[in-house]
Protein backbone atom coordinates (compact mmCIF):
# COMPACT_ATOMS: atom_id res chain seq x y z
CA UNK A 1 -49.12 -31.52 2.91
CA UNK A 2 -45.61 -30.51 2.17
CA UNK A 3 -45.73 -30.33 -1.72
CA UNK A 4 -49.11 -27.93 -1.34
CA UNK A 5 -47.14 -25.85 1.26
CA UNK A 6 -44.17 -25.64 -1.68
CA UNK A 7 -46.95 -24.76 -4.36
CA UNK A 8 -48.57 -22.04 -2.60
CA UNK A 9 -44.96 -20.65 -1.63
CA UNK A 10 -44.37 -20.33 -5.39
CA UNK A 11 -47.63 -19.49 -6.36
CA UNK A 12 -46.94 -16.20 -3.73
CA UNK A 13 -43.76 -15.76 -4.83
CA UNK A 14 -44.68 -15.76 -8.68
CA UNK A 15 -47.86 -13.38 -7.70
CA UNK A 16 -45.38 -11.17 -5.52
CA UNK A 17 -43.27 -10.55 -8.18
CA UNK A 18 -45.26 -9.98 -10.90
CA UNK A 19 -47.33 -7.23 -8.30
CA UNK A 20 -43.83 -5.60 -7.37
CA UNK A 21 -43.07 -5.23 -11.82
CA UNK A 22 -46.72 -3.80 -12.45
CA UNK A 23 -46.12 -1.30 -9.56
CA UNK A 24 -42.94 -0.16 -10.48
CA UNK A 25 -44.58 1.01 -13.69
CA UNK A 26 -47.36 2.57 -11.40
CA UNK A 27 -44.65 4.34 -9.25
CA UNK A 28 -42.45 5.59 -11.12
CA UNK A 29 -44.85 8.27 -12.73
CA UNK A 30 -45.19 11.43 -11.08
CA UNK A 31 -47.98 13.43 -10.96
CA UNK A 32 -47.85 17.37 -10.87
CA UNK A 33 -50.78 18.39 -9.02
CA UNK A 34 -49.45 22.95 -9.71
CA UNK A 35 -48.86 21.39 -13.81
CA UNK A 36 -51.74 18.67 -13.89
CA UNK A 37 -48.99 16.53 -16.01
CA UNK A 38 -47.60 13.35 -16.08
CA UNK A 39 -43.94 12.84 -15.77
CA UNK A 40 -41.59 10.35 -15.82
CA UNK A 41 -38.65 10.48 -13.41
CA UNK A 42 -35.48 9.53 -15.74
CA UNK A 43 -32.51 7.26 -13.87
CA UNK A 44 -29.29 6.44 -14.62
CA UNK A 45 -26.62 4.20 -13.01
CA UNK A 46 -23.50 4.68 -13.50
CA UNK A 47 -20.87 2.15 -12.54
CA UNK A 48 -17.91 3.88 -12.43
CA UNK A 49 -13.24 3.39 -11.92
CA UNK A 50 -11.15 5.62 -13.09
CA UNK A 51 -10.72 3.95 -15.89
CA UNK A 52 -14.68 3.14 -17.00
CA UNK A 53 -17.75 4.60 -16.40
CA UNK A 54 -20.98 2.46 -18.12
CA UNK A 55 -23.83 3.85 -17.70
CA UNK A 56 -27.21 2.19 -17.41
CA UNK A 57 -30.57 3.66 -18.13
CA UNK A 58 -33.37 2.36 -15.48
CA UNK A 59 -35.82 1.02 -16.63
CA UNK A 60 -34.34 -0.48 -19.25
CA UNK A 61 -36.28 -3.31 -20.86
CA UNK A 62 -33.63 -3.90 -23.18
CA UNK A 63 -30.04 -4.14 -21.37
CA UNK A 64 -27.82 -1.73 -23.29
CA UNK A 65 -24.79 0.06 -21.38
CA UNK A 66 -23.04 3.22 -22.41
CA UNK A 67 -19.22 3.13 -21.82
CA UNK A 68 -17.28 6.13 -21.33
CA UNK A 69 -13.31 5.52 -20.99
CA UNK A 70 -10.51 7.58 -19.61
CA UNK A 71 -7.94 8.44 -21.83
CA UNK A 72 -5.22 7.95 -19.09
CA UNK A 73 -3.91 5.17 -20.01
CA UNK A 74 -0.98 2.62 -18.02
CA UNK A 75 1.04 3.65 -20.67
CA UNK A 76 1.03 7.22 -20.12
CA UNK A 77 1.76 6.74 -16.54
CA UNK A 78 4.65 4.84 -17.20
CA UNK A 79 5.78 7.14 -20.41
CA UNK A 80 4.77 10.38 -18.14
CA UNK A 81 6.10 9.06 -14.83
CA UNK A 82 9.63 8.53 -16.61
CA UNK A 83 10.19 12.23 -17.17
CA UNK A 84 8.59 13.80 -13.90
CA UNK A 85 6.57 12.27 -11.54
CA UNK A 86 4.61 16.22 -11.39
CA UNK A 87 4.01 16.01 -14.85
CA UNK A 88 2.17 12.54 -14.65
CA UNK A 89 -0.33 13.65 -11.63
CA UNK A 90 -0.62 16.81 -14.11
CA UNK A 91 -1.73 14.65 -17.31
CA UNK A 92 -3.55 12.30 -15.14
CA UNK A 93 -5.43 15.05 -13.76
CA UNK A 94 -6.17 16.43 -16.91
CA UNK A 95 -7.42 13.52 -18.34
CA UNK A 96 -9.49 12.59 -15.33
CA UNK A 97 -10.76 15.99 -16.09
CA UNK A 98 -12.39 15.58 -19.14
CA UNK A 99 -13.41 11.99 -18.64
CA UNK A 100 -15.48 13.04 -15.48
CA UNK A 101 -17.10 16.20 -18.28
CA UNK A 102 -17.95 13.64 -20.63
CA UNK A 103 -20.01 11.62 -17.44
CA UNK A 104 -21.37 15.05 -16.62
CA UNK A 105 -22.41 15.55 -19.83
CA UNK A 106 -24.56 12.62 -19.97
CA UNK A 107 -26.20 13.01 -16.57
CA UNK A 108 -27.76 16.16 -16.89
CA UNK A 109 -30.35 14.30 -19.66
CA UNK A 110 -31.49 12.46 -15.67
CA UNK A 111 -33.45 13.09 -12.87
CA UNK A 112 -32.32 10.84 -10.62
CA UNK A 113 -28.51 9.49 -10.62
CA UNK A 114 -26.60 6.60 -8.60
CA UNK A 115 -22.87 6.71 -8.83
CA UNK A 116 -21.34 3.16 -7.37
CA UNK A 117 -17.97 1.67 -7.90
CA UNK A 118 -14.74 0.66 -6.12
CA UNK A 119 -12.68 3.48 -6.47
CA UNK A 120 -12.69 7.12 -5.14
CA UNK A 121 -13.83 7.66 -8.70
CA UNK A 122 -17.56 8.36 -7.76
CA UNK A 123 -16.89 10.54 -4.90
CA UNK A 124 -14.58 13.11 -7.18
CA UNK A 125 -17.35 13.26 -9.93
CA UNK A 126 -19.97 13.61 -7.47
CA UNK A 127 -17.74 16.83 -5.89
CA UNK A 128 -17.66 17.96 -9.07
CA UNK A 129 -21.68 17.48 -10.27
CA UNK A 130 -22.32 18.84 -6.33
CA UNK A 131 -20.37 22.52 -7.14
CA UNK A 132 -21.97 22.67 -10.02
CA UNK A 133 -25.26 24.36 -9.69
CA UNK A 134 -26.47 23.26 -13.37
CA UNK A 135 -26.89 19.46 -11.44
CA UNK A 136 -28.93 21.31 -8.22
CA UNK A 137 -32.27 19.72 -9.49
CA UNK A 138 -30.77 15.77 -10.23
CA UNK A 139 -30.91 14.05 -7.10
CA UNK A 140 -27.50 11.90 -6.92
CA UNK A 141 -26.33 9.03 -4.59
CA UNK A 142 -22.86 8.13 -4.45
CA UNK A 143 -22.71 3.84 -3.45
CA UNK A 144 -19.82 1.49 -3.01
CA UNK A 145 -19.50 -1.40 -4.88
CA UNK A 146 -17.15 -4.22 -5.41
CA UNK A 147 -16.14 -5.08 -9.38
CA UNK A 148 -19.21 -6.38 -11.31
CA UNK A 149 -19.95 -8.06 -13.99
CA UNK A 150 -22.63 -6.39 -16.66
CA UNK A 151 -25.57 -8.38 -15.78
CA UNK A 152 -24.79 -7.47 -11.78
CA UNK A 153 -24.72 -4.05 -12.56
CA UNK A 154 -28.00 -4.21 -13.96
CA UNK A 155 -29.37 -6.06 -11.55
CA UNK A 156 -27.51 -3.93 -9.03
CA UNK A 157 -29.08 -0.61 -10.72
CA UNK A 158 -32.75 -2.18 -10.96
CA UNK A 159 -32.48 -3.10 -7.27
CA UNK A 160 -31.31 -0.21 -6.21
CA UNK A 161 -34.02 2.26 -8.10
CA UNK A 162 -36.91 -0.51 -7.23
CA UNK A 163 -36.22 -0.38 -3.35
CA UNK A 164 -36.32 3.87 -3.99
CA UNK A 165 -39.59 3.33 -5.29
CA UNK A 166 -41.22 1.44 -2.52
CA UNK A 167 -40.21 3.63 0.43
CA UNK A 168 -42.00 6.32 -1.74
């Protein structure tokens, strides 16, 4: 009695699964009823310090990450910081600067944008992406997240955009 219990358990499990994959296809197409047109919604995750963004494309059969790194490196804090301790927060923030512009450059090719990381990282792009009215139409969430490898960031992302898509 047992071991058919523990079949049928898997045998839900396996059918549950393979339901929730078919209907994320399903889901994530939008229909324009004022267009009649099909659309796909485009998503990106970005895991983000301020030392690393990778991005991650959802879905994403195959699992390819985009990195984006910050020019500001230890050693220009520690060659900067010798001099003035001003004119290290000023290259830092310059360098922040354009890191966060290259990241913005990438997300406005999205719809639909999580930001998650461990630093404040996410939070200061996000201000920046929110005063910018060129990124009024991608909807962005900002998350907090501990360090992670690549395969938990993917499976982070693909959680993440899957639970979105059955509250819908």
């Amino acid at each position: 009695m047992v071991k058919c219990e523990n079949h049928v358990i898997i045998i839900l499990i396996f059918v549950t699964n393979k339901l929730a994959f078919l209907l994320n296809f399903v889901v994530d197409i939008n229909y324009n009823i004022n267009n009649k047109t099909m659309k796909s919604s485009k998503k990106l995750g970005i895991w983000m310090d301020h030392s690393n963004a990778y991005l991650i494309e959802f879905p994403s059969e195959v699992k390819e990450t985009k990195t984006i790194t910050s020019d500001f490196t230890y050693e220009d804090k520690v060659e900067t910081l010798k001099r003035s301790e001003n004119e290290m927060h000023n290259k830092e923030q310059q360098k922040h600067t354009i890191f966060y512009k290259n990241i913005a450059a990438e997300i406005e090719k999205y719809d639909e944008v999580l930001l998650f990381g461990p630093t404040d990282a996410k939070a200061e792009l996000f201000n920046i992406l929110k005063s910018d009215s060129k990124y009024s139409k991608v909807k962005i969430k900002v998350k907090n997240a501990d360090k992670m490898s690549d395969i938990e960031q993917h499976h982070f992302i693909r959680d993440y955009f899957n639970r979105l898509e059955f509250k819908m």
